[in-house]
Protein backbone atom coordinates (compact mmCIF):
# COMPACT_ATOMS: atom_id res chain seq x y z
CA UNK A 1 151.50 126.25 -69.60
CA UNK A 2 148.05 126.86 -71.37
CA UNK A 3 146.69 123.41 -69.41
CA UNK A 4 148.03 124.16 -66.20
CA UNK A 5 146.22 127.77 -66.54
CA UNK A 6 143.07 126.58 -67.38
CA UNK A 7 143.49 123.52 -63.99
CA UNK A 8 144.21 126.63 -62.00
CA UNK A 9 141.10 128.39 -62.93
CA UNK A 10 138.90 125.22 -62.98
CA UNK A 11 140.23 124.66 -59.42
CA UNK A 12 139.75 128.25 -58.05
CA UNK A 13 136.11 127.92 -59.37
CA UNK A 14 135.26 124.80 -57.38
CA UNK A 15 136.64 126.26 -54.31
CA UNK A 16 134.47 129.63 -54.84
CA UNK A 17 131.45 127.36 -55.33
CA UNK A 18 132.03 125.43 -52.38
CA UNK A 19 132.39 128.69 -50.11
CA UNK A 20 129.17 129.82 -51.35
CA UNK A 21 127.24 126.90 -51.09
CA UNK A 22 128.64 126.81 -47.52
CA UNK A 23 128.01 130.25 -47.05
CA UNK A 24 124.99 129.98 -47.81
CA UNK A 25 124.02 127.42 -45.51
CA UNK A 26 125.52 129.58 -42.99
CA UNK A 27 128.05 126.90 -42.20
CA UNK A 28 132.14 126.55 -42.23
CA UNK A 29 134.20 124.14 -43.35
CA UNK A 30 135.07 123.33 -39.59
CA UNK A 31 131.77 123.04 -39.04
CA UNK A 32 131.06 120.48 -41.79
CA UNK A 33 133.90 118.24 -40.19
CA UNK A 34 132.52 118.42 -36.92
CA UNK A 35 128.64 117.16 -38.16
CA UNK A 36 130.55 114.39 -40.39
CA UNK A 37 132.04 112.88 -36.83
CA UNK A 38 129.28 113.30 -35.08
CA UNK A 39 126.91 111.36 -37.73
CA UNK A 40 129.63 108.83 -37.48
CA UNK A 41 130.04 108.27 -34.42
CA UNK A 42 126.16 107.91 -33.38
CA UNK A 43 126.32 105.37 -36.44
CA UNK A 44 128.94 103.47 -34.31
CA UNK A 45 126.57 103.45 -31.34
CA UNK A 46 123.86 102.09 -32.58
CA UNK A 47 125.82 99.55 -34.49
CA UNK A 48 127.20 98.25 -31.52
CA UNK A 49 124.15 98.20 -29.46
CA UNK A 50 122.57 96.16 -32.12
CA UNK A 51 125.08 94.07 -31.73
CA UNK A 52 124.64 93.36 -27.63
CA UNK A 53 121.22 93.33 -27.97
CA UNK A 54 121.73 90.11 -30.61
CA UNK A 55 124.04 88.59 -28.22
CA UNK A 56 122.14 89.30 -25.03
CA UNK A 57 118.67 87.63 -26.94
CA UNK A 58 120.73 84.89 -27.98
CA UNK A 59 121.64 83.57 -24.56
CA UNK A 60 118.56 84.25 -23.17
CA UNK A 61 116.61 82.35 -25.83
CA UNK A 62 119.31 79.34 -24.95
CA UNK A 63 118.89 79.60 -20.98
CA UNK A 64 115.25 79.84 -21.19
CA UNK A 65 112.91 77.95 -24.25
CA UNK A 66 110.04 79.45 -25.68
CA UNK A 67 107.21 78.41 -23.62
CA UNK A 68 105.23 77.65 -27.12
CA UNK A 69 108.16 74.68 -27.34
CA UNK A 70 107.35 72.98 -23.84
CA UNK A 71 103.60 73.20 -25.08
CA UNK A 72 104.20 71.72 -28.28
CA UNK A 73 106.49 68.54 -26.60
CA UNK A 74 103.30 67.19 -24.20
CA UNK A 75 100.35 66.63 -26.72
CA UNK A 76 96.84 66.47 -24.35
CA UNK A 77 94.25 64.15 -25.44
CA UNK A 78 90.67 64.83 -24.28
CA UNK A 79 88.08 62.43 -25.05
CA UNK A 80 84.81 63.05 -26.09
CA UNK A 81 83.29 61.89 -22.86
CA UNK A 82 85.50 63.84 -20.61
CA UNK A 83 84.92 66.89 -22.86
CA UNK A 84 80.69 66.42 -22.39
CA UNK A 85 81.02 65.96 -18.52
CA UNK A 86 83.29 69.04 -18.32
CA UNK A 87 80.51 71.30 -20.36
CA UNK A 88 77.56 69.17 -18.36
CA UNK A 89 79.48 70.84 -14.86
CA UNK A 90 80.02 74.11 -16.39
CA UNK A 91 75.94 73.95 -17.61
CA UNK A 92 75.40 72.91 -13.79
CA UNK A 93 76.83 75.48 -12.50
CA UNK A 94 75.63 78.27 -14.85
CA UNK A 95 71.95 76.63 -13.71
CA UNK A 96 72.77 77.08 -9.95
CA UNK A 97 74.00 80.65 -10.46
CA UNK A 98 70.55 81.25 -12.41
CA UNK A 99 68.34 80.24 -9.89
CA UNK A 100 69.94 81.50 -7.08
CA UNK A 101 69.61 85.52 -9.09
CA UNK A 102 66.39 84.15 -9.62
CA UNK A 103 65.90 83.76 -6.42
CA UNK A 104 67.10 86.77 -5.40
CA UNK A 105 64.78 88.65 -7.64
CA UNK A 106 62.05 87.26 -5.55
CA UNK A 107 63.13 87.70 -1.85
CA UNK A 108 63.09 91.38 -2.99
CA UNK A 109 59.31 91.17 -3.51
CA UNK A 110 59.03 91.43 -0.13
CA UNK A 111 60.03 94.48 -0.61
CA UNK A 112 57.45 95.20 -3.01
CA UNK A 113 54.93 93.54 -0.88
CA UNK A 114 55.65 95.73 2.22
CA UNK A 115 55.46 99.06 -0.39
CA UNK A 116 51.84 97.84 -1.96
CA UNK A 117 50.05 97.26 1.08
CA UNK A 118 52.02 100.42 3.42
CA UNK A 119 50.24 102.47 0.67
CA UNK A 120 47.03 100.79 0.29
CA UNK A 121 46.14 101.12 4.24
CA UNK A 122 45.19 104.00 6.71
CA UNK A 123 48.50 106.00 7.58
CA UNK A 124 47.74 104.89 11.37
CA UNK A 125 48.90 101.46 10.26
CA UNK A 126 51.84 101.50 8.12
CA UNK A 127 54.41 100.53 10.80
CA UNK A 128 52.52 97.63 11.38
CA UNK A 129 52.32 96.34 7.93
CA UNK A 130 56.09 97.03 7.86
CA UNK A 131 56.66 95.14 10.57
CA UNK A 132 54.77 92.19 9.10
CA UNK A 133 56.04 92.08 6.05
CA UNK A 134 59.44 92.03 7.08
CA UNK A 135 58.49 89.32 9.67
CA UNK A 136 57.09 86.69 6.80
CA UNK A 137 60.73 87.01 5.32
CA UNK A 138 62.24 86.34 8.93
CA UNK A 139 59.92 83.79 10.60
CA UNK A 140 59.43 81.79 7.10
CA UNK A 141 62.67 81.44 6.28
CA UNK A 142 63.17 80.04 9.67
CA UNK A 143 60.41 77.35 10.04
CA UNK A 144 60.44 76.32 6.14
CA UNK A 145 64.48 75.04 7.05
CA UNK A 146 63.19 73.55 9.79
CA UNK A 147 60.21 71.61 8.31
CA UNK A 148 58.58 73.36 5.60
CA UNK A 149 61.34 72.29 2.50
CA UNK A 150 61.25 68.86 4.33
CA UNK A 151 57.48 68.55 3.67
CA UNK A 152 57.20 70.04 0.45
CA UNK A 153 60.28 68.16 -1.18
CA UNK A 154 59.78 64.79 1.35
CA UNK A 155 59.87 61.02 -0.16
CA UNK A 156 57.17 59.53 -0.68
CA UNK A 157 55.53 55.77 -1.04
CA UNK A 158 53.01 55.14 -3.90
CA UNK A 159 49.53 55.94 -3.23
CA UNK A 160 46.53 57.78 -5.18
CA UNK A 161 46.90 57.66 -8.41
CA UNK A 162 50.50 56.74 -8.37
CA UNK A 163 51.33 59.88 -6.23
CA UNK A 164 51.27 60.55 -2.50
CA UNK A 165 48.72 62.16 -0.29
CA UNK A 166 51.17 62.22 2.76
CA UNK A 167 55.42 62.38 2.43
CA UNK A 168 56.62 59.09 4.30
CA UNK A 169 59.97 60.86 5.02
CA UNK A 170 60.17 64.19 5.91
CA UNK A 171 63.90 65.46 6.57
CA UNK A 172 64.56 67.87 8.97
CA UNK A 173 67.37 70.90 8.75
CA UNK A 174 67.95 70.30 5.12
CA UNK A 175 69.32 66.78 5.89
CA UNK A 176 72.27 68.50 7.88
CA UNK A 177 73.56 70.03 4.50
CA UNK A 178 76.48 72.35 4.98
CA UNK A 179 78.26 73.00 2.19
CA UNK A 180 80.93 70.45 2.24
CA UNK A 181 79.58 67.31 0.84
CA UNK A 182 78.48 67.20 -3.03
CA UNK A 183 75.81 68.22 -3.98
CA UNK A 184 75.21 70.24 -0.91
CA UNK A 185 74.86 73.55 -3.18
CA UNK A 186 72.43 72.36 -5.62
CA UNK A 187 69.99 71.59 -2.34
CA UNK A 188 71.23 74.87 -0.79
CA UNK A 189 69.90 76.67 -4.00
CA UNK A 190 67.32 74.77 -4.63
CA UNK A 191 66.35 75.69 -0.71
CA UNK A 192 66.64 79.11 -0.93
CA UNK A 193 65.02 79.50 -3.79
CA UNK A 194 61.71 77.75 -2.63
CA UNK A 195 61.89 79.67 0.39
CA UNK A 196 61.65 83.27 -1.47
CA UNK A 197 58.13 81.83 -2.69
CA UNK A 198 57.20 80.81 0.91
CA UNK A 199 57.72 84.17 2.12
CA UNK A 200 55.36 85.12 -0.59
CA UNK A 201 52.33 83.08 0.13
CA UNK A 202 52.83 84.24 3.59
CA UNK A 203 53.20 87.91 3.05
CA UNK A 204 50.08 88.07 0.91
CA UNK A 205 47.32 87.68 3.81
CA UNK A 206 49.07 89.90 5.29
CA UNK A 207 47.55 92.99 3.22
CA UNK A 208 44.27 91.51 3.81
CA UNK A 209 44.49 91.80 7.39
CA UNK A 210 46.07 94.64 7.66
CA UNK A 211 45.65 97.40 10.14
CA UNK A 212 43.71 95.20 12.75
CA UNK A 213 46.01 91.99 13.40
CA UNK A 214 47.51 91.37 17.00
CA UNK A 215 51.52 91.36 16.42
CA UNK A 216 51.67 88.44 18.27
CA UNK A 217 48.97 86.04 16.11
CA UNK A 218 50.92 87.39 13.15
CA UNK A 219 53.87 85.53 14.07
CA UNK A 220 52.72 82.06 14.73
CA UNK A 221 50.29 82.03 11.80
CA UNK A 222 53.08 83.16 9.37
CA UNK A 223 55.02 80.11 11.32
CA UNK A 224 52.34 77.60 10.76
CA UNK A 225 51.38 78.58 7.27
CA UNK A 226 55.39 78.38 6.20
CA UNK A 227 55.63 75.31 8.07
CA UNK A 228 52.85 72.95 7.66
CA UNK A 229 50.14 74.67 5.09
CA UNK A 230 51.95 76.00 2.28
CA UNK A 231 54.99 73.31 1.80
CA UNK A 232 51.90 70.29 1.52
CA UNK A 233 50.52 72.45 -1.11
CA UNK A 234 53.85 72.22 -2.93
CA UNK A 235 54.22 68.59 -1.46
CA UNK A 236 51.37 67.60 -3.77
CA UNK A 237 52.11 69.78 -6.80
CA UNK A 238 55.86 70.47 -7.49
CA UNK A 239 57.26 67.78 -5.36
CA UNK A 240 55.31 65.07 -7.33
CA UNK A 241 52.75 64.56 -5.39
CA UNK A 242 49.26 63.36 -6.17
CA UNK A 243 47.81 66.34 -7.70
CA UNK A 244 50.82 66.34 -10.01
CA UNK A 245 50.00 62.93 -11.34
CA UNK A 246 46.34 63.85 -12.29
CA UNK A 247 48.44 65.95 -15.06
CA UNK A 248 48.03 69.21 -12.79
CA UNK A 249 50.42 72.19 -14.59
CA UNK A 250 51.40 75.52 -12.72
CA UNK A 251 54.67 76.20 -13.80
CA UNK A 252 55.36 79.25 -11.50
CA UNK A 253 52.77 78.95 -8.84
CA UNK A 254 49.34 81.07 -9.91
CA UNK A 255 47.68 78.48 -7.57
CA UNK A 256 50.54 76.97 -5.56
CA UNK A 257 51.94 79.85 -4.29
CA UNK A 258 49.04 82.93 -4.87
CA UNK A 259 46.13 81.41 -4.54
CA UNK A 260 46.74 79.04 -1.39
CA UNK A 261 48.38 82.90 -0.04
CA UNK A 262 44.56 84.41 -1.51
CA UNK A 263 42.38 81.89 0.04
CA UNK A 264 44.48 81.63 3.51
CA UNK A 265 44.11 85.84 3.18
CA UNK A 266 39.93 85.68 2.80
CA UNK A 267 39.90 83.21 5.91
CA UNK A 268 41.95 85.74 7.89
CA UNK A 269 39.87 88.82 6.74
CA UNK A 270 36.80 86.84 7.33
CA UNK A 271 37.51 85.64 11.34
CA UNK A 272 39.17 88.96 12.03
CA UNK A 273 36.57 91.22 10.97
CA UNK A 274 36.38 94.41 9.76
CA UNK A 275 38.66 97.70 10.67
CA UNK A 276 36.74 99.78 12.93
CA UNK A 277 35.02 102.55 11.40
CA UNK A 278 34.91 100.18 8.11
CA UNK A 279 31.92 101.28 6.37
CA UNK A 280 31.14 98.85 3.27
CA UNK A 281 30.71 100.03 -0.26
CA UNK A 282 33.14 102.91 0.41
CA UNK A 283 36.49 101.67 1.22
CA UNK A 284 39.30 103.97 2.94
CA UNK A 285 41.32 106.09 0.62
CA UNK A 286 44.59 104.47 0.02
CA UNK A 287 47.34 106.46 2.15
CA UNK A 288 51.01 107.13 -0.29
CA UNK A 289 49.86 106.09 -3.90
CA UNK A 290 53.16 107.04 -4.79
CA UNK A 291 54.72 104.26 -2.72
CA UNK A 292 52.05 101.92 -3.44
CA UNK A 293 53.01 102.35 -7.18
CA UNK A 294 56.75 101.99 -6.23
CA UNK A 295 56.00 98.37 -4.39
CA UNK A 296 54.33 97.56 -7.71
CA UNK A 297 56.78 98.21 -9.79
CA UNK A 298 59.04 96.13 -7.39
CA UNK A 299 56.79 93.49 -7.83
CA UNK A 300 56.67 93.32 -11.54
CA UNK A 301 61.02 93.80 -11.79
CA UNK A 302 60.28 90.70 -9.00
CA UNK A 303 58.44 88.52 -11.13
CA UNK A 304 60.51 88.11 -13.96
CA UNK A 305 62.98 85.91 -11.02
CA UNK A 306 59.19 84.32 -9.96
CA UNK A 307 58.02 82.71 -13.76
CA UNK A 308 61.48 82.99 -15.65
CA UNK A 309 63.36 81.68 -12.28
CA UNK A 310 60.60 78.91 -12.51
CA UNK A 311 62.72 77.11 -15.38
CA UNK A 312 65.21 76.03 -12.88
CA UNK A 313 67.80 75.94 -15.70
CA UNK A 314 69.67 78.32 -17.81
CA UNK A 315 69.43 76.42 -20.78
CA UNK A 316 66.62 76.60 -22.51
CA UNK A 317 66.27 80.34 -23.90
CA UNK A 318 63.17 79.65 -26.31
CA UNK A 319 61.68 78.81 -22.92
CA UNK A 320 63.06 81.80 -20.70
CA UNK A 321 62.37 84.01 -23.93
CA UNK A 322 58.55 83.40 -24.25
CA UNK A 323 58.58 83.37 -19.66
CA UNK A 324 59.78 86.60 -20.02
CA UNK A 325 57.44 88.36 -22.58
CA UNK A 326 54.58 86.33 -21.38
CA UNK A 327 55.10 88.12 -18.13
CA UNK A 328 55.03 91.71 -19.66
CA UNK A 329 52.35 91.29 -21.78
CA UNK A 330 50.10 89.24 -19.05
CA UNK A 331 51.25 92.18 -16.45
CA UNK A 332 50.32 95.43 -18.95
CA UNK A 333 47.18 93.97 -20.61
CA UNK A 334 45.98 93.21 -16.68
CA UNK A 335 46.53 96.72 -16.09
CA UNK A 336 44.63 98.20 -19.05
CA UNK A 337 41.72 95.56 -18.22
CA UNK A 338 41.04 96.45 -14.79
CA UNK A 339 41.68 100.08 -15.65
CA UNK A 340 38.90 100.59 -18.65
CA UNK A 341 36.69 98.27 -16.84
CA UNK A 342 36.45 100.38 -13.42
CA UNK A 343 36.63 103.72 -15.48
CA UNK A 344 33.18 101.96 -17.55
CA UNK A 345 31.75 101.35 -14.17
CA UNK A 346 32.74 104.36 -11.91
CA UNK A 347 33.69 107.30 -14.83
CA UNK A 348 36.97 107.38 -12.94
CA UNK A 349 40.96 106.23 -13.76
CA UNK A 350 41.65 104.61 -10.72
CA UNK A 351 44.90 103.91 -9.75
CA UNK A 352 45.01 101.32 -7.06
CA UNK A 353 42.71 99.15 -10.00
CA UNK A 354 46.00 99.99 -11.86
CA UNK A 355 48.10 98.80 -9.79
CA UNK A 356 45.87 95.81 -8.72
CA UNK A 357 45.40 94.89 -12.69
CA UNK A 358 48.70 94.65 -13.70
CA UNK A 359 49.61 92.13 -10.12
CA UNK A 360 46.75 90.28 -11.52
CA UNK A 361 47.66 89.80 -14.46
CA UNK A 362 51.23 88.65 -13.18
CA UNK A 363 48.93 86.15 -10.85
CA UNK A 364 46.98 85.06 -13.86
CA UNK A 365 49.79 84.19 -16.37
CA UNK A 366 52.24 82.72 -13.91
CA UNK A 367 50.40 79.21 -14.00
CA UNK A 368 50.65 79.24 -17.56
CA UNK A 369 53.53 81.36 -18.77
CA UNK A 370 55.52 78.25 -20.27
CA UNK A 371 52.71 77.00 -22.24
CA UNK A 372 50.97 79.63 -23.52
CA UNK A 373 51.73 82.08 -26.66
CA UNK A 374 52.36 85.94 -26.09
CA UNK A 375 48.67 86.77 -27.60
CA UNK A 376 47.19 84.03 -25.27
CA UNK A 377 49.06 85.72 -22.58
CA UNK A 378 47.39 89.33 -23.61
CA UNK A 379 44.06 87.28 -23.44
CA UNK A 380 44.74 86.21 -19.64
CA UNK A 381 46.17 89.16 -18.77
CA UNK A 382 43.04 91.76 -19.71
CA UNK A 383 40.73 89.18 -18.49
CA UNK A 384 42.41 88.75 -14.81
CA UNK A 385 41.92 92.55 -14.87
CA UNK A 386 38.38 91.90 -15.28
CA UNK A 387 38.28 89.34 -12.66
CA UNK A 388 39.96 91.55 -10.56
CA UNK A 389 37.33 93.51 -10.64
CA UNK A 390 34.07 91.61 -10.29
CA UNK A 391 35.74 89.77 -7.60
CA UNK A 392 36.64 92.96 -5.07
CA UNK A 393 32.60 93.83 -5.46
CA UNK A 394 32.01 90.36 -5.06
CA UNK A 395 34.01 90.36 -1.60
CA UNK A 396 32.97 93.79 -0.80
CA UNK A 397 29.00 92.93 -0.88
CA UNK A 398 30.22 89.92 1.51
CA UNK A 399 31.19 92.45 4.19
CA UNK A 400 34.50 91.44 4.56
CA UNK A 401 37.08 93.53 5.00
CA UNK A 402 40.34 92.55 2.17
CA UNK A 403 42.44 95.89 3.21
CA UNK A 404 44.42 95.46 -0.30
CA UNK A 405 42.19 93.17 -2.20
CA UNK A 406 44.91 90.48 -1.53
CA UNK A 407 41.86 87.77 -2.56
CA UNK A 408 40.96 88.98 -5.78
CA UNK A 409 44.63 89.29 -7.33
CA UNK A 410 45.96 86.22 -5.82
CA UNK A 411 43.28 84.34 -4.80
CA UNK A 412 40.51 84.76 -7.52
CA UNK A 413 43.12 85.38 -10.48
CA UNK A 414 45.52 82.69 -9.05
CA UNK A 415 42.80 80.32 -9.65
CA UNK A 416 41.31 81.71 -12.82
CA UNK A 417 44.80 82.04 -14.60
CA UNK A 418 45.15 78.08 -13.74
CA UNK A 419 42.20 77.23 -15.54
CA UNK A 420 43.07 78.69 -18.63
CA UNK A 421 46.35 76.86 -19.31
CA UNK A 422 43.35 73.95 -19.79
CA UNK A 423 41.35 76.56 -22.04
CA UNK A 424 44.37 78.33 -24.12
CA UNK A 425 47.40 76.53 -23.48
CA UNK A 426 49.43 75.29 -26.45
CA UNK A 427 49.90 71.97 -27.65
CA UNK A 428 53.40 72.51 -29.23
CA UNK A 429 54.68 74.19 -25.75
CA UNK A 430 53.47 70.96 -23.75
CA UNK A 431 49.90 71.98 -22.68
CA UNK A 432 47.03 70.08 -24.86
CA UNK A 433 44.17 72.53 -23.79
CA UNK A 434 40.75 72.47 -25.17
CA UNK A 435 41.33 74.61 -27.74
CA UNK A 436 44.59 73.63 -29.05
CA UNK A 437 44.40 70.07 -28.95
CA UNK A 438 40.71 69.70 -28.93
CA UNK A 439 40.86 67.51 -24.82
CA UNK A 440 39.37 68.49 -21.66
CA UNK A 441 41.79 66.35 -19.78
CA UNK A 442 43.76 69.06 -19.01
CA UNK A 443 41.08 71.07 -17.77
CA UNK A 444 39.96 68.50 -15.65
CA UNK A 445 43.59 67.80 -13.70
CA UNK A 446 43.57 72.22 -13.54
CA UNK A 447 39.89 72.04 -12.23
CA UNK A 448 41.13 69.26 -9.72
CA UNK A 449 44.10 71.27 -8.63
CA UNK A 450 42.34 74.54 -8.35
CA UNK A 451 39.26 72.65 -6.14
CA UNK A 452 41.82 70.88 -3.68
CA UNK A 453 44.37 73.49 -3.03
CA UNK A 454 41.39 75.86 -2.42
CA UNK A 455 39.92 73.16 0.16
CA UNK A 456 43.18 72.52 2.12
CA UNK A 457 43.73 75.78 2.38
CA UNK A 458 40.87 77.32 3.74
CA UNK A 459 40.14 74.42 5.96
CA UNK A 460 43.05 74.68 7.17
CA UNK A 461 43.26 78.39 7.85
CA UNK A 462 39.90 78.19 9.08
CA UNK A 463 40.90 76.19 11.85
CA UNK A 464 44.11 78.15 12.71
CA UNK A 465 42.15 81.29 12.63
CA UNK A 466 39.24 80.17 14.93
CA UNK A 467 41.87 79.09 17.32
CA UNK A 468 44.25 81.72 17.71
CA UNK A 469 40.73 83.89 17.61
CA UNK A 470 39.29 81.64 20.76
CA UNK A 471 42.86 82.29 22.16
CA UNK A 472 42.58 86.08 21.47
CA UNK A 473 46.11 86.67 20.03
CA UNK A 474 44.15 87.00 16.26
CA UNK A 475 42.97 90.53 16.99
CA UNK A 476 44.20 93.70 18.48
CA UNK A 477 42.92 95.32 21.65
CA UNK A 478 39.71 97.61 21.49
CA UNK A 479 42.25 100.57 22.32
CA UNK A 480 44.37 100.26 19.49
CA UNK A 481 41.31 100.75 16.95
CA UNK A 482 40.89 104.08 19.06
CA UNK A 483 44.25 105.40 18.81
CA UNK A 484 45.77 103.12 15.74
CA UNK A 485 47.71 99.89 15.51
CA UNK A 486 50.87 101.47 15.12
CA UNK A 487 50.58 103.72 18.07
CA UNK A 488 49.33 100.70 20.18
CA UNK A 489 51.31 98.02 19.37
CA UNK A 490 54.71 99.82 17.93
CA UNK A 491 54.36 103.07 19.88
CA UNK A 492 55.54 104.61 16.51
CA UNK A 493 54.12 106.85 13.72
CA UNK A 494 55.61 106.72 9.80
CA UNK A 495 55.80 110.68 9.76
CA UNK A 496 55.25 111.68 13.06
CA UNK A 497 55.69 115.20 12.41
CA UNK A 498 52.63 114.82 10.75
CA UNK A 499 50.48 112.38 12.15
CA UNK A 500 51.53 112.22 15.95
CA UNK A 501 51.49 109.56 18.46
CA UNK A 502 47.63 109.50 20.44
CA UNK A 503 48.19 108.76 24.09
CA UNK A 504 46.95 105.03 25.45
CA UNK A 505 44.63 105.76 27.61
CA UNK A 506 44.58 104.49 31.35
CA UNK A 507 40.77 103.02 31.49
């Protein structure tokens, strides 16, 4: 009796704490059944889809292998040799894609070119020098698929000095190349590439002439100096001709490209004449410095495409490495020569000497900028500012009339920068100079180079000019120096709102 008491009161207690606990909780005993099922029954779902989902993974891993099986079961040899002419075509490839961005970088010096010189001249001629720049591009690339690569990149039989004075083969059209045989875009490259520097020595007289050249004797002479004048230049230079085998080095064309362009520019000037009105020792003001300083920055973003495209290969960087800062420092101490120079002479910060000493410099180091060191390239750089200088007096007391000093950057600094890669050119880098090296050899085959080029293309030039001059398609009518070139011969003004059209007159 006494135990089953006690059981009775034990019992009643649990129950009690149970209803408060529950109570508590705010929850019933109906309730707690309820949550139990619930929890069990979302424990039965997921058991079961666990157990589909093995089944379901199991016959798909049996229907379909792992892909990482298949690999393993065909084992791919690759031999050594197959493995180097598989990274030798990738390497090709990379060194096509580099010289056609390269090349690239270069056409759009034209650009530059046609932004220089519109801001250099007399507003009354801007259209025209427009016009004539974008002409170069058009008629150049024409003639130099036609003949000019042909020439410059002919064969050849052996003749002085091992080389060849004249190619014996000269093939037209690019050899019919059209993109469907191999090898076809290694030459198509190659072609357009070349080209971009034709249209360069062609658009440089261009400045020099400016404002006073008949539309019409601008066409053919940019035709015959992309077709005949410039590619023999190359012909006997890059194309291993025999200037190159006298040891002649101009990696990127200070003589090849700008001064043949320079020396073809003072012939022009010189048969032409002067601008009318031209009064000597006080040159015209320049008309839009501010575009004049875009086209030169153009031209320096250009450049780096001119000397660093000029390795032909992406796979060298010590060599595209030293191209490139060579280039920067040539093009800034060229700048900073020319400016302290005129500012010694004059009092004044000029800033078409600016712009003219850092393209000088540019000219000066591209001959060299392989084989020279970055404080060699500071040297040539400062002093093609200072030849820059000396040399526009120079042609200035001569009377004749360089619009945009095209001469004395490309022409007198195309030649000077040539002459030092025999002076300060570096032994290690592949140019024995005199001093590094302790030989004048090198001189001598620059000195050679520098003396031929300048022969064949004056002479040449010379002759062109005196004939289309006899024919009188080299200057413009007496009327357009009354009312302007562009009025005359484009019956268009670059702000006509400002400076309008003159009226041709009827005498």
């Amino acid at each position: 009796m006494g135990y089953n008491c006690s059981y009775t009161v034990l019992s009643n207690y649990r129950k009690l704490k149970i209803q408060c606990v529950t109570q508590r909780l705010g929850l019933h005993g109906g309730q707690i059944v309820n949550k139990r099922k619930f929890i069990y029954r979302l424990i039965s779902i997921f058991i079961g889809l666990g157990i589909l989902y093995s089944f379901g993974f199991g016959t798909i891993a049996q229907e379909d292998p792992p892909a990482e099986d298949a690999t393993a079961a065909e084992t791919v040899e690759i031999s050594a040799a197959d493995a180097y002419a598989k990274a030798e075509e990738v390497q090709g490839n990379l060194d096509i894609v580099w010289i056609l961005l390269a090349g690239f970088l270069v056409f759009f010096m034209q650009a530059g070119f046609a932004m220089l010189e519109g801001g250099m001249i007399r507003e009354t001629g801007v259209v025209n020098s427009l016009a004539e720049n974008f002409m170069d591009a058009c008629v150049t690339g024409i003639v130099f698929f036609i003949v000019g690569y042909g020439i410059a990149y002919g064969t050849y039989d052996a003749g002085l000095a091992g080389g060849a004075l004249t190619p014996s083969a000269v093939p037209l059209l690019l050899s019919g190349a059209d993109g469907s045989n191999p090898g076809d875009g290694a030459l198509l490259a190659g072609f357009f590439f070349q080209f971009a520097f034709a249209g360069a020595a062609a658009t440089i007289a261009t400045g020099a002439m400016a404002e006073r050249t008949n539309f019409v004797g601008k066409l053919i002479y940019s035709a015959i100096l992309g077709a005949v004048i410039y590619p023999m230049v190359v012909f006997w230079t890059w194309g291993s001709g025999w200037i190159a085998a006298q040891g002649f080095k101009d990696f990127a064309g200070s003589t090849i490209v700008h001064m043949t362009g320079g020396v073809v520019a003072l012939v022009g000037a010189y048969v032409l004449g002067p601008r009318a009105g031209r009064v000597f020792g006080r040159p015209p003001e320049a008309s839009n410095l501010a575009i004049a300083s875009l086209g030169t920055f153009i031209l320096w973003v250009g450049w780096y495409g001119f000397n660093v495209g000029s390795t032909l290969a992406a796979s060298d960087p010590n060599q595209m490495g030293l191209v490139a800062v060579n280039t920067t420092l040539a093009a800034a101490a060229g700048a900073l020569g020319a400016m302290f120079l005129k500012h010694f002479l004059t009092g004044s910060w000029n800033v078409s000497f600016i712009l003219n000493g850092s393209l000088a410099g540019l000219v000066g180091i591209t001959a060299g900028c392989a084989w020279v060191t970055p404080v060699a390239s500071i040297v040539i750089g400062a002093l093609s500012g200072a030849v820059l200088v000396a040399s526009i007096r120079i042609v200035e007391n001569m009377k004749i009339d360089d619009a945009v000093g095209a001469f004395s950057v490309h022409g007198a600094c195309g030649a000077f920068g040539t002459l030092m890669v025999g002076l300060v050119g570096s032994e290690a880098l592949g140019a024995p100079s005199l001093l590094d090296g302790g030989s004048l050899d090198l001189f001598g085959a620059q000195l050679i180079g520098v003396l031929v080029v300048a022969l064949w293309a004056g002479a040449t030039s010379f002759i062109m000019f005196t004939v289309l001059n006899r024919l009188d398609v080299l200057h413009v009518a007496a009327e357009a120096d009354r009312i302007g070139i562009d009025a005359y011969e484009h019956h268009a003004s670059v702000w006509p709102n400002v400076l309008p059209l003159r009226e041709v007159s009827e005498d």
